[in-house]
Structures are given as C-alpha cells and as structure tokens.
C-alpha atoms as a PDB file:
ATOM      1  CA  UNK A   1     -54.871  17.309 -65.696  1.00  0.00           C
ATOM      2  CA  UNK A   2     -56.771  19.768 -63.823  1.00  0.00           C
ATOM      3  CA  UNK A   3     -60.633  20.685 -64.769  1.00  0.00           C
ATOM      4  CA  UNK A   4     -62.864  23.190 -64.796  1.00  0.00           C
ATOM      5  CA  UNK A   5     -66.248  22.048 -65.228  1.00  0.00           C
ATOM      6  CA  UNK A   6     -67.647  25.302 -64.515  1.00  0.00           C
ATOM      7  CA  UNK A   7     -66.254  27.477 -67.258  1.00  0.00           C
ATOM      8  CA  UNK A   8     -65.342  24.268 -69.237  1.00  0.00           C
ATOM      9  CA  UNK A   9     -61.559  24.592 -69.343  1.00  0.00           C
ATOM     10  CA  UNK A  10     -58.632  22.599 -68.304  1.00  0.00           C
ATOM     11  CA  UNK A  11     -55.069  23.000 -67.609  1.00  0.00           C
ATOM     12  CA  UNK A  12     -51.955  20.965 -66.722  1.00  0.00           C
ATOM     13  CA  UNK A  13     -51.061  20.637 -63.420  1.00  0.00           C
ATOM     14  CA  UNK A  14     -48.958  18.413 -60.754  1.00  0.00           C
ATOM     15  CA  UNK A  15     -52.411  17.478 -59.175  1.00  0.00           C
ATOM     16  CA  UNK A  16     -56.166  17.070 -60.761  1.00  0.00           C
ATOM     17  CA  UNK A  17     -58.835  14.372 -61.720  1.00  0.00           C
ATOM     18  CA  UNK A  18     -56.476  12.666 -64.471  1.00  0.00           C
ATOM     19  CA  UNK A  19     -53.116  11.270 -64.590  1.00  0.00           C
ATOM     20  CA  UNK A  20     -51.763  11.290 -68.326  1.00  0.00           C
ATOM     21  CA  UNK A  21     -48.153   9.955 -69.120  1.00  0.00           C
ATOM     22  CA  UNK A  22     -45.736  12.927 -70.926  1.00  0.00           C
ATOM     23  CA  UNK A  23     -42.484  12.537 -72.669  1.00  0.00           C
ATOM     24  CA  UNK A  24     -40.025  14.937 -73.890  1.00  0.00           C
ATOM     25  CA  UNK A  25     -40.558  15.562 -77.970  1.00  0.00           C
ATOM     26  CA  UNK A  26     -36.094  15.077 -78.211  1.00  0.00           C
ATOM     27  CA  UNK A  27     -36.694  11.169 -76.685  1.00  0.00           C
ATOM     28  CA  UNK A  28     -40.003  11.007 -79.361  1.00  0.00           C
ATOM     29  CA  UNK A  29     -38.176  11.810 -82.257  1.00  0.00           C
ATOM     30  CA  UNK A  30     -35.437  10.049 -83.187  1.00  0.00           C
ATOM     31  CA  UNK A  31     -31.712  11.938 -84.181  1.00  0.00           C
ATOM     32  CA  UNK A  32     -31.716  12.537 -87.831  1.00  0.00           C
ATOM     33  CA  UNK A  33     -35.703  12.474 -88.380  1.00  0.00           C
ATOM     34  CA  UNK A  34     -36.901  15.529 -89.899  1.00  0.00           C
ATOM     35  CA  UNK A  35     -39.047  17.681 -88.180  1.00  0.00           C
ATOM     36  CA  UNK A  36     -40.579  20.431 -90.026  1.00  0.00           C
ATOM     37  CA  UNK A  37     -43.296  22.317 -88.043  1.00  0.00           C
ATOM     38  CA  UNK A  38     -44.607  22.161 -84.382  1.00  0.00           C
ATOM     39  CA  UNK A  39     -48.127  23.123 -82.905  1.00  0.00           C
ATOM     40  CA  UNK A  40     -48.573  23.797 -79.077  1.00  0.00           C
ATOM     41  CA  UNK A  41     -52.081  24.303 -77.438  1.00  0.00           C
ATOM     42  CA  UNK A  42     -51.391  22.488 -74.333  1.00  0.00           C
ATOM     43  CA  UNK A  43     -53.469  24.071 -71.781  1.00  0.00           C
ATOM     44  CA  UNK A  44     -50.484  26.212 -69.893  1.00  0.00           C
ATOM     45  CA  UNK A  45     -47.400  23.697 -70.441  1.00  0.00           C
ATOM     46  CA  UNK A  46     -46.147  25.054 -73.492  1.00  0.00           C
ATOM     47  CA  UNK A  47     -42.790  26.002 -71.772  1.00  0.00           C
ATOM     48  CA  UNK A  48     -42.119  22.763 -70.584  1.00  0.00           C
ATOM     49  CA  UNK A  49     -42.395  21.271 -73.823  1.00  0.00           C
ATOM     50  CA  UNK A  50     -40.652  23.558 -75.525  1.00  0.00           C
ATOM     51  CA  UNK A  51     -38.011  22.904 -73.454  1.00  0.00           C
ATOM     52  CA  UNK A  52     -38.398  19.456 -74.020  1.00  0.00           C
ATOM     53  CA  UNK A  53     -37.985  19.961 -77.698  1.00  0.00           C
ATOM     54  CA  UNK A  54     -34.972  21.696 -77.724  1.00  0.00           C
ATOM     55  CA  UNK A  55     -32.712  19.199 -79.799  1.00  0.00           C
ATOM     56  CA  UNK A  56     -35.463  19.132 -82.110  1.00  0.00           C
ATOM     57  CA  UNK A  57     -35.780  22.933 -82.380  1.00  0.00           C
ATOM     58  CA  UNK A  58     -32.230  23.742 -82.518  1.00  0.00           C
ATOM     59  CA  UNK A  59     -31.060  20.569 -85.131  1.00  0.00           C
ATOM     60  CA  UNK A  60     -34.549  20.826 -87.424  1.00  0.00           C
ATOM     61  CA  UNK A  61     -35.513  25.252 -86.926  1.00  0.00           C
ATOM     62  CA  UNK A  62     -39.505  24.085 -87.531  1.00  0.00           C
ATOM     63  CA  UNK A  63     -42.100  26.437 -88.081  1.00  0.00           C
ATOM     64  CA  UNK A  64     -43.717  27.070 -84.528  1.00  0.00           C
ATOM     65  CA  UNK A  65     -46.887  27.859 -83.709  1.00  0.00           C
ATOM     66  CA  UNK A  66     -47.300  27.981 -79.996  1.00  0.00           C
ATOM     67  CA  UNK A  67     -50.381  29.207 -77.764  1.00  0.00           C
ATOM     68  CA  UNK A  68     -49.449  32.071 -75.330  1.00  0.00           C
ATOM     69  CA  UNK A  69     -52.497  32.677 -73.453  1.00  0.00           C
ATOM     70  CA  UNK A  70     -53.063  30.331 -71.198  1.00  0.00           C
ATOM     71  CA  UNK A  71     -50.451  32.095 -68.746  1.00  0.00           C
ATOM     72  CA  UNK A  72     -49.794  35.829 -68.836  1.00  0.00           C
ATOM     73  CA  UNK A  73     -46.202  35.449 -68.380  1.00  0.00           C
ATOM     74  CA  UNK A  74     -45.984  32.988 -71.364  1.00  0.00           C
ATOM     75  CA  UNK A  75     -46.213  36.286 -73.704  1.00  0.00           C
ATOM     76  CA  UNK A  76     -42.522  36.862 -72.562  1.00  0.00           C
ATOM     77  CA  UNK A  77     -41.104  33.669 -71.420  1.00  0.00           C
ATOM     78  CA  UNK A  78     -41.856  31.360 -74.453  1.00  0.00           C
ATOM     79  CA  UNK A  79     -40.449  34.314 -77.375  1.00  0.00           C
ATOM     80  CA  UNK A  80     -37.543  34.383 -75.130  1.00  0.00           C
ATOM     81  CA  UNK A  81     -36.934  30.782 -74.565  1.00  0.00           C
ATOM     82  CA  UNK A  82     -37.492  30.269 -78.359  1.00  0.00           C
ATOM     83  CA  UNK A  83     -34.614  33.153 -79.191  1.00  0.00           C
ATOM     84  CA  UNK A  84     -32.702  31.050 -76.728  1.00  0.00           C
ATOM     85  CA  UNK A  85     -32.701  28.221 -78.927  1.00  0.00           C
ATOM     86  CA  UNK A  86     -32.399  29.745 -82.514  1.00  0.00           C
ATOM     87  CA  UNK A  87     -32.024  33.630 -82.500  1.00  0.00           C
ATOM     88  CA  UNK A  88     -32.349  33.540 -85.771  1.00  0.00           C
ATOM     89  CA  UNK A  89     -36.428  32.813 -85.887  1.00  0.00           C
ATOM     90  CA  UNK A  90     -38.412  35.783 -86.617  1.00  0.00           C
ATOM     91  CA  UNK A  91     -41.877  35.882 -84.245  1.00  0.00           C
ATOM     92  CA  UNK A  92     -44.948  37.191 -84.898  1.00  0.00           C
ATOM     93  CA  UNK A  93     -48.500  37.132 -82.858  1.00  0.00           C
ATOM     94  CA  UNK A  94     -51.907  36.719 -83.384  1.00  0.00           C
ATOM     95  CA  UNK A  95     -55.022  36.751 -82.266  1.00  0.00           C
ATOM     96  CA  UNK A  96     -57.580  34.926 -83.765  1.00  0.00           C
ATOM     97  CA  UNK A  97     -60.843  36.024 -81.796  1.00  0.00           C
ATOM     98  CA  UNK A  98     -61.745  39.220 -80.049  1.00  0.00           C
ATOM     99  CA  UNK A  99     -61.113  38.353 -76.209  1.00  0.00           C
ATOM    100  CA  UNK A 100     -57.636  37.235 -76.386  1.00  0.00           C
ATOM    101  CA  UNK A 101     -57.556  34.261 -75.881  1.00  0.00           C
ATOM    102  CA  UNK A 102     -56.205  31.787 -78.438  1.00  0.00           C
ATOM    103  CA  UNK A 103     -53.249  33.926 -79.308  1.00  0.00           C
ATOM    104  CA  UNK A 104     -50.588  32.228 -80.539  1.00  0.00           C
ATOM    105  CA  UNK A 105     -47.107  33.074 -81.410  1.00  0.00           C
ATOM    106  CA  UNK A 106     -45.573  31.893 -84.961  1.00  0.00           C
ATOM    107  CA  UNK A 107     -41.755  31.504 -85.517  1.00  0.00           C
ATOM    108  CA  UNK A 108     -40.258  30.889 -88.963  1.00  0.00           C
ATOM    109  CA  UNK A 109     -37.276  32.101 -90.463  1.00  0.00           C
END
C-alpha cells in the first residue's frame, strides 16, 4: 500500500511502504455459503476484487455497493464489469458529499 502523507490518502499499488497479503473473495467464501451484500472502498482496487468475486456475484446476485472515485475510469469499467456478471442488476450512483469524492455505485435487483 502506497501513502500519501501529505494529503492523507492511500491507495493500492504493486510498490509502497506496506506489504499486506490479498485473496480472492470466491477462495474466502466457501461454495454454497450465502452471500447477501458486498461493500468496496478499497482505495483504487475495486476492479480487481470484483473480479475476484465473480463466483460469488454471479451464484449469490448481492447487493453492491462499490466506491468509484478513486480512479476516473472506474465510473465506466466497474458498471460494466458488474453487467458482465449479472445483467440483470439495476445501478444507481451517489454522491454523498459535495466534491465527488466518495461516490459509490449501488447494484440490486
């Protein structure tokens, strides 16, 4: 994990000043175990966990509520990859302050 001491924000990245250990939600959660909702405010990897939560998404359709902000081109690629995985989820944004940031994007269905 990457940090910005300056403007007191971090993100996730291949180098930094921390090492943290990451596994896929699918090899979390075992086959059969219902999963019923799913929050993501993970500093700019939201897409790579989403991917990593695919079984999960597809087999269990949980309410989502996943931050978009923290990369401009997550406010295309994550409602896409979501469709990709159950078209059937309707989406809807928010944001809940003034500047922007902390917008996240709910799927239900």
């Amino acid at each position: 994990m990457e940090e910005d001491s300056k403007h007191g924000t971090s993100k996730v990245a291949d180098v930094g000043n921390y090492i943290i250990d990451l596994a896929p939600i699918d090899e979390c959660i075992q086959e059969g175990e219902k999963i019923t909702y799913i929050k993501m405010d993970i500093e700019g990897a939201e897409v790579r966990a989403l991917q990593g939560a695919k079984r999960i998404i597809c087999e269990n359709k949980p309410k989502l509520a996943i931050c978009v902000y923290h990369k401009n081109e997550d406010f295309l690629d994550i409602p896409k990859l979501i469709l990709s995985f159950v078209p059937e989820y309707k989406l809807y944004l928010r944001h809940h302050n003034v500047s922007g940031t902390e917008t996240v994007l709910y799927a239900v269905l």
